[in-house]
PDB file of N, CA and C in Angstrom:
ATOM      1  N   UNK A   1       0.857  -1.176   0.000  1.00  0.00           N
ATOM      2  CA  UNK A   1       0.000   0.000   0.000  1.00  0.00           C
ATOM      3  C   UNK A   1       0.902   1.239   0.000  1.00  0.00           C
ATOM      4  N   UNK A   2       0.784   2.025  -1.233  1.00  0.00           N
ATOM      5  CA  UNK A   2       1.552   3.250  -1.176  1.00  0.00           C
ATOM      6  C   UNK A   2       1.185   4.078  -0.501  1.00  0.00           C
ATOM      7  N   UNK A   3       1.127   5.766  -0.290  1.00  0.00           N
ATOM      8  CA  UNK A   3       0.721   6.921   0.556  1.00  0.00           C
ATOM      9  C   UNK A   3      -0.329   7.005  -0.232  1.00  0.00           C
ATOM     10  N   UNK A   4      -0.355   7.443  -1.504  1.00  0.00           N
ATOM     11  CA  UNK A   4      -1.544   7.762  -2.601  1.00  0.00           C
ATOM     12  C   UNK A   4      -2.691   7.352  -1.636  1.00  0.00           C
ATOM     13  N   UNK A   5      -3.154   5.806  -1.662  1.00  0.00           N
ATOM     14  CA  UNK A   5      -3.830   4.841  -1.741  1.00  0.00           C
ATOM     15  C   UNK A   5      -4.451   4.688   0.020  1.00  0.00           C
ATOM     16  N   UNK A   6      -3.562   5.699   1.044  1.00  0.00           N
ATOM     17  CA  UNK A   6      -3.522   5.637   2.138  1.00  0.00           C
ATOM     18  C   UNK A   6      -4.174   6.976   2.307  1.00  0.00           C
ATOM     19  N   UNK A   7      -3.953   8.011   1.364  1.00  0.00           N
ATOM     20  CA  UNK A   7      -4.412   9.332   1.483  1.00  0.00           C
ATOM     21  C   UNK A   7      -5.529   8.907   0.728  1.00  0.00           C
ATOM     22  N   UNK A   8      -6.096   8.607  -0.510  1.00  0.00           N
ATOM     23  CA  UNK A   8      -7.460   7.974  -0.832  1.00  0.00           C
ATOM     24  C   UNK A   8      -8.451   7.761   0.192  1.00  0.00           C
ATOM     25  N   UNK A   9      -7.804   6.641   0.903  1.00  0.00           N
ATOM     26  CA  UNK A   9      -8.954   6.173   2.502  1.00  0.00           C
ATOM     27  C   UNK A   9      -9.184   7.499   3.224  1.00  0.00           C
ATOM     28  N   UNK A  10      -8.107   8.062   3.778  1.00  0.00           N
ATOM     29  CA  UNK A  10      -8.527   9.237   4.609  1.00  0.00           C
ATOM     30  C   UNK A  10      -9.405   9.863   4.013  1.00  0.00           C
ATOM     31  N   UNK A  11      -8.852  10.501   2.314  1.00  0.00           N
ATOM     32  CA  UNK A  11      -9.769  11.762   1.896  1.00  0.00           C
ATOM     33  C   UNK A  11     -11.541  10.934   2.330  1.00  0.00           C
ATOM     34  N   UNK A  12     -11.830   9.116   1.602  1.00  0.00           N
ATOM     35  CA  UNK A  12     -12.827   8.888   1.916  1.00  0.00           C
ATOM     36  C   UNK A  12     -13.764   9.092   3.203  1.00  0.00           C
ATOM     37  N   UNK A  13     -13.229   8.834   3.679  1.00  0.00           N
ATOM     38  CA  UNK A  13     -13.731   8.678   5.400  1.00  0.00           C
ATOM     39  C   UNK A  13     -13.904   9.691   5.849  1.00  0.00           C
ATOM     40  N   UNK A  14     -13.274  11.140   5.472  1.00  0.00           N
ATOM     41  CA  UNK A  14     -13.128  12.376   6.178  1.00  0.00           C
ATOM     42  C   UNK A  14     -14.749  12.697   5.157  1.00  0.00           C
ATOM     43  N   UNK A  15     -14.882  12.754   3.817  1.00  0.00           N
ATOM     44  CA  UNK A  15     -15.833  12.939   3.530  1.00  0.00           C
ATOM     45  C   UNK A  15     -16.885  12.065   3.607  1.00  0.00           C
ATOM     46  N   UNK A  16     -17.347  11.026   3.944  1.00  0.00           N
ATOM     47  CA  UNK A  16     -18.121   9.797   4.392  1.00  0.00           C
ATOM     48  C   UNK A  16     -18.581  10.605   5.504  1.00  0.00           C
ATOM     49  N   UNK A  17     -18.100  11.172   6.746  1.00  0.00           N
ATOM     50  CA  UNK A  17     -17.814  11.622   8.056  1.00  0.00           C
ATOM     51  C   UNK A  17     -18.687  12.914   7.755  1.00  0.00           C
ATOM     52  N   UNK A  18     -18.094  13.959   7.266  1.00  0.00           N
ATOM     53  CA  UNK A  18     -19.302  14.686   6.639  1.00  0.00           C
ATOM     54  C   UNK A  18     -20.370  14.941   6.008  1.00  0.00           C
ATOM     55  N   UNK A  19     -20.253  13.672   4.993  1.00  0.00           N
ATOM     56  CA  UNK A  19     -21.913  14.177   4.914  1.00  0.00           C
ATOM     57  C   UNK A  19     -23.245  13.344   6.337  1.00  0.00           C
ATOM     58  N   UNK A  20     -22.186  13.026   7.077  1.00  0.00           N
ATOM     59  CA  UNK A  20     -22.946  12.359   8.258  1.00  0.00           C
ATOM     60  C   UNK A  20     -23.036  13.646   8.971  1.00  0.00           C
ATOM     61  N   UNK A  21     -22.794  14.018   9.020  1.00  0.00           N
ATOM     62  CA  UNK A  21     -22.358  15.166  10.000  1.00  0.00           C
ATOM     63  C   UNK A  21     -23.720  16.077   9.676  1.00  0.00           C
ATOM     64  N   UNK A  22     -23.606  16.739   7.691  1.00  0.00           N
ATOM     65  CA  UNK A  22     -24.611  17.383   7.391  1.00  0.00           C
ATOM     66  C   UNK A  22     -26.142  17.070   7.700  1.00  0.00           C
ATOM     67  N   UNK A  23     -25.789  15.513   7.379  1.00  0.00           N
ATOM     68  CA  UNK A  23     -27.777  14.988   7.699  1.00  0.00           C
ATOM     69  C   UNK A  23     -27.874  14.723   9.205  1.00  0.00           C
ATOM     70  N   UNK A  24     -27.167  14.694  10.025  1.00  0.00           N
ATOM     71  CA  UNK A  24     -27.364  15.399  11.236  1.00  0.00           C
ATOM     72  C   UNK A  24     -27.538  16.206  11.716  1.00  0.00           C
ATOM     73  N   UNK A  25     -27.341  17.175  11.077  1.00  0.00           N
ATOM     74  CA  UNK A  25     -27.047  18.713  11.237  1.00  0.00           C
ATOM     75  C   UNK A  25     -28.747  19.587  10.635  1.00  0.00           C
ATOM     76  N   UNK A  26     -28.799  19.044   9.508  1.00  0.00           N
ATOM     77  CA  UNK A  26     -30.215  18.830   8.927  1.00  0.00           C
ATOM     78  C   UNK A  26     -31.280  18.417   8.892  1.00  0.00           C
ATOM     79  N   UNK A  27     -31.792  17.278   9.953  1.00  0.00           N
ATOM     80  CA  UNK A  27     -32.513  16.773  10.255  1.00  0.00           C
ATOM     81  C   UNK A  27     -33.154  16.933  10.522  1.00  0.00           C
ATOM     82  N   UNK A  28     -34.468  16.798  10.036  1.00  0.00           N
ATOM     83  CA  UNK A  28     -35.894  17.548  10.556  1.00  0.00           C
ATOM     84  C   UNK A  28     -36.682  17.349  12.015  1.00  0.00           C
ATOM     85  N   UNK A  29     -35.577  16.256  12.534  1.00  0.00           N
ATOM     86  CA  UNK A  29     -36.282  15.664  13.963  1.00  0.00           C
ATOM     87  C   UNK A  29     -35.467  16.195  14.874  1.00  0.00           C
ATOM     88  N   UNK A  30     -33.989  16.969  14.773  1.00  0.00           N
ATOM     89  CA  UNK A  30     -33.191  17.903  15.824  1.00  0.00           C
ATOM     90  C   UNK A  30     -33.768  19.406  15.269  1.00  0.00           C
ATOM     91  N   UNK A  31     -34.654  19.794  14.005  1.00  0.00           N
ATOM     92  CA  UNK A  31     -34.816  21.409  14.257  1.00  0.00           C
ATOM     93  C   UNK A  31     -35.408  21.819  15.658  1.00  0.00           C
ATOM     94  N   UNK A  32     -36.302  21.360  16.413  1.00  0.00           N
ATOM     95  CA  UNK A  32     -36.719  21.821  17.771  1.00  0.00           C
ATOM     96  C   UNK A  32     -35.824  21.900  18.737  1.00  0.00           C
ATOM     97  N   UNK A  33     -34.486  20.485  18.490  1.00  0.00           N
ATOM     98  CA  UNK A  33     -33.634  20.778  19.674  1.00  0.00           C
ATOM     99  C   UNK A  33     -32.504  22.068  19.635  1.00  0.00           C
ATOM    100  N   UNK A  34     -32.410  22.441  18.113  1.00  0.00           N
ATOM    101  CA  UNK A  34     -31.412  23.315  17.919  1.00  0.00           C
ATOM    102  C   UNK A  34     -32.258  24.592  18.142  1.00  0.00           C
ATOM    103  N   UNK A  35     -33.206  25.100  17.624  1.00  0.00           N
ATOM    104  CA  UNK A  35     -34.065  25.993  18.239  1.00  0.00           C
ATOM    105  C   UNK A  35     -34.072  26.388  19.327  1.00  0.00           C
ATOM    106  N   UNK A  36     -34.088  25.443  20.086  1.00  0.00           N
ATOM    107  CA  UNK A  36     -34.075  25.654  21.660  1.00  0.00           C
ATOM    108  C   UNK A  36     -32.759  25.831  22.356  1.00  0.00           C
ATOM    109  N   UNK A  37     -31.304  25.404  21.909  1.00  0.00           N
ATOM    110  CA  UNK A  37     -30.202  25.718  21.981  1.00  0.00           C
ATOM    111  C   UNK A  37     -30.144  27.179  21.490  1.00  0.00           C
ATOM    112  N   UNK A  38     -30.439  27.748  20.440  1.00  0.00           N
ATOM    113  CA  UNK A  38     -30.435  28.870  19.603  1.00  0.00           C
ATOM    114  C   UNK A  38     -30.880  29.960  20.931  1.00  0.00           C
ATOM    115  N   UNK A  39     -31.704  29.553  21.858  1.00  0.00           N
ATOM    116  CA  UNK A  39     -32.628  30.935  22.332  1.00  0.00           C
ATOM    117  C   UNK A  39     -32.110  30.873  23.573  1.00  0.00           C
ATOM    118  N   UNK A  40     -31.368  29.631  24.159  1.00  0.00           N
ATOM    119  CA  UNK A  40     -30.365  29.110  25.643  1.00  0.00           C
ATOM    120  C   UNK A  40     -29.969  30.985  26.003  1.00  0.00           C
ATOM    121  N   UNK A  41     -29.371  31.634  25.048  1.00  0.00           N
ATOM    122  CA  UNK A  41     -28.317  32.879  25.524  1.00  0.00           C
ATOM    123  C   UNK A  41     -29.881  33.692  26.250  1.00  0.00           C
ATOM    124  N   UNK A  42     -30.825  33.932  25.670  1.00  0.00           N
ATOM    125  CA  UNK A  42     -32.030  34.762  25.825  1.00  0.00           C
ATOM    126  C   UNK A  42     -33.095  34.192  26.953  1.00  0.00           C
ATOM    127  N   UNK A  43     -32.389  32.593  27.322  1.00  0.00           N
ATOM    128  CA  UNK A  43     -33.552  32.563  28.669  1.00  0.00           C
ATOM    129  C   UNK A  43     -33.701  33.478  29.867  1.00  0.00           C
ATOM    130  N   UNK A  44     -32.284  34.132  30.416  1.00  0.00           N
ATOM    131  CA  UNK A  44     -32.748  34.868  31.683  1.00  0.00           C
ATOM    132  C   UNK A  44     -33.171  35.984  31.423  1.00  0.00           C
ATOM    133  N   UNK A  45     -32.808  36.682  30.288  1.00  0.00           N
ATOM    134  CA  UNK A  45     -32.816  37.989  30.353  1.00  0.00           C
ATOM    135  C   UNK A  45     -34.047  38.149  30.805  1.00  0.00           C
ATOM    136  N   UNK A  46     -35.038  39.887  31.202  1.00  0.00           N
ATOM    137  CA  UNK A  46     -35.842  39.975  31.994  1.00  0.00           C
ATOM    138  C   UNK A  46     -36.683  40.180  29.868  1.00  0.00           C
ATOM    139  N   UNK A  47     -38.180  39.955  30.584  1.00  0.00           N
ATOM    140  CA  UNK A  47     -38.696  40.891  29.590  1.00  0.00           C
ATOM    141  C   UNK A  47     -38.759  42.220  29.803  1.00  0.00           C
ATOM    142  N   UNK A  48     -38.759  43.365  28.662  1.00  0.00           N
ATOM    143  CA  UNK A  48     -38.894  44.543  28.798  1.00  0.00           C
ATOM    144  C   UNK A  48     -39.362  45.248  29.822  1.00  0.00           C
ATOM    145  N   UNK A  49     -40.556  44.877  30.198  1.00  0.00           N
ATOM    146  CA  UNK A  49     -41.480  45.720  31.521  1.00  0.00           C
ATOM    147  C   UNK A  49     -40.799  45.169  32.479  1.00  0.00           C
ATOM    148  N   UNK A  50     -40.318  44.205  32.741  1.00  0.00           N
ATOM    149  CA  UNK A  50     -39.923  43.185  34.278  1.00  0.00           C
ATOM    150  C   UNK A  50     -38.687  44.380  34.426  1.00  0.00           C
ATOM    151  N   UNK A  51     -37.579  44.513  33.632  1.00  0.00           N
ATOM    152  CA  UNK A  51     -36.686  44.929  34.220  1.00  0.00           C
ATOM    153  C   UNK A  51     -36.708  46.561  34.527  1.00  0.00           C
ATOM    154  N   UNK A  52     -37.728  47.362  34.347  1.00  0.00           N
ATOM    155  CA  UNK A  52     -38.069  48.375  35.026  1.00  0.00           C
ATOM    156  C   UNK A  52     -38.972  47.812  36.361  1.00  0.00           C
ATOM    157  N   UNK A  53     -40.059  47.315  36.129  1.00  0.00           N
ATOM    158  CA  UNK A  53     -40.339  47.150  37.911  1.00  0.00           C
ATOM    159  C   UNK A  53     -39.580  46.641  38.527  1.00  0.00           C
ATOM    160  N   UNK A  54     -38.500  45.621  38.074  1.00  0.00           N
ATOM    161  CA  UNK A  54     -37.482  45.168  38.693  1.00  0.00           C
ATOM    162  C   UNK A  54     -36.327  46.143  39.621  1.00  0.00           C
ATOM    163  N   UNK A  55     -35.929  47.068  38.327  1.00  0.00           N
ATOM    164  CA  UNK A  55     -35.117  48.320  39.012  1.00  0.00           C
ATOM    165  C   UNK A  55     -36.117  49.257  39.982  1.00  0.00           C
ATOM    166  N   UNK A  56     -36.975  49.476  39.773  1.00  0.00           N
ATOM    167  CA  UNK A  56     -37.957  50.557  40.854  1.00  0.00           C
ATOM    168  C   UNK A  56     -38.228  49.666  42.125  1.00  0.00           C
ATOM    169  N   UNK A  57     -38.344  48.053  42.019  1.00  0.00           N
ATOM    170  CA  UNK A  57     -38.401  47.934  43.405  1.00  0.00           C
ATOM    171  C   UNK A  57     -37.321  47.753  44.291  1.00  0.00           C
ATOM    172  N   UNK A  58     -35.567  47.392  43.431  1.00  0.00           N
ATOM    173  CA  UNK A  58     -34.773  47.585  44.622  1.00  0.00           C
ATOM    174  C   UNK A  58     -34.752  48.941  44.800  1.00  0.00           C
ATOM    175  N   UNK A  59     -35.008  49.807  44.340  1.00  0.00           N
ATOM    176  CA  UNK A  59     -34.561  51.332  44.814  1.00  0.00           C
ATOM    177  C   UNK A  59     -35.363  51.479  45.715  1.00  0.00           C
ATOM    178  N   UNK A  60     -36.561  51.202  45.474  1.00  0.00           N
ATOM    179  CA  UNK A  60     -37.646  51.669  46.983  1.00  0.00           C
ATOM    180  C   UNK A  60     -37.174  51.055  48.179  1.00  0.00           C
ATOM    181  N   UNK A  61     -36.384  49.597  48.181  1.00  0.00           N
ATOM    182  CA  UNK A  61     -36.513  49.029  49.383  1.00  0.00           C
ATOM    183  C   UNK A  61     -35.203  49.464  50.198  1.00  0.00           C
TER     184      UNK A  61
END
């Protein structure tokens, strides 16, 4: 087995590997889980109105 023939397998497998990757990535049965990863940064923030009554009630207390 020469290098050629050794670099052949790799190039295969590395691309075999990707398009696994893509129809994983694509899959119509992970769009809800990635969605929900997508919005992870935006769970705590306050909504708009919360974080004014929020600020007016530590100041009162």
């Amino acid at each position: 087995m020469d290098i050629g023939t050794i670099r052949g397998i790799g190039t295969a497998v590395v691309f075999v590997a990707f398009i696994g990757l893509l129809l994983w990535a694509f899959s119509k049965r992970r769009k809800s889980e990635f969605e929900d990863a997508a919005n992870l940064p935006f769970a705590d923030d306050p909504k708009p109105g919360e974080r004014d009554e929020q600020s007016s009630r530590s100041n009162n207390q």
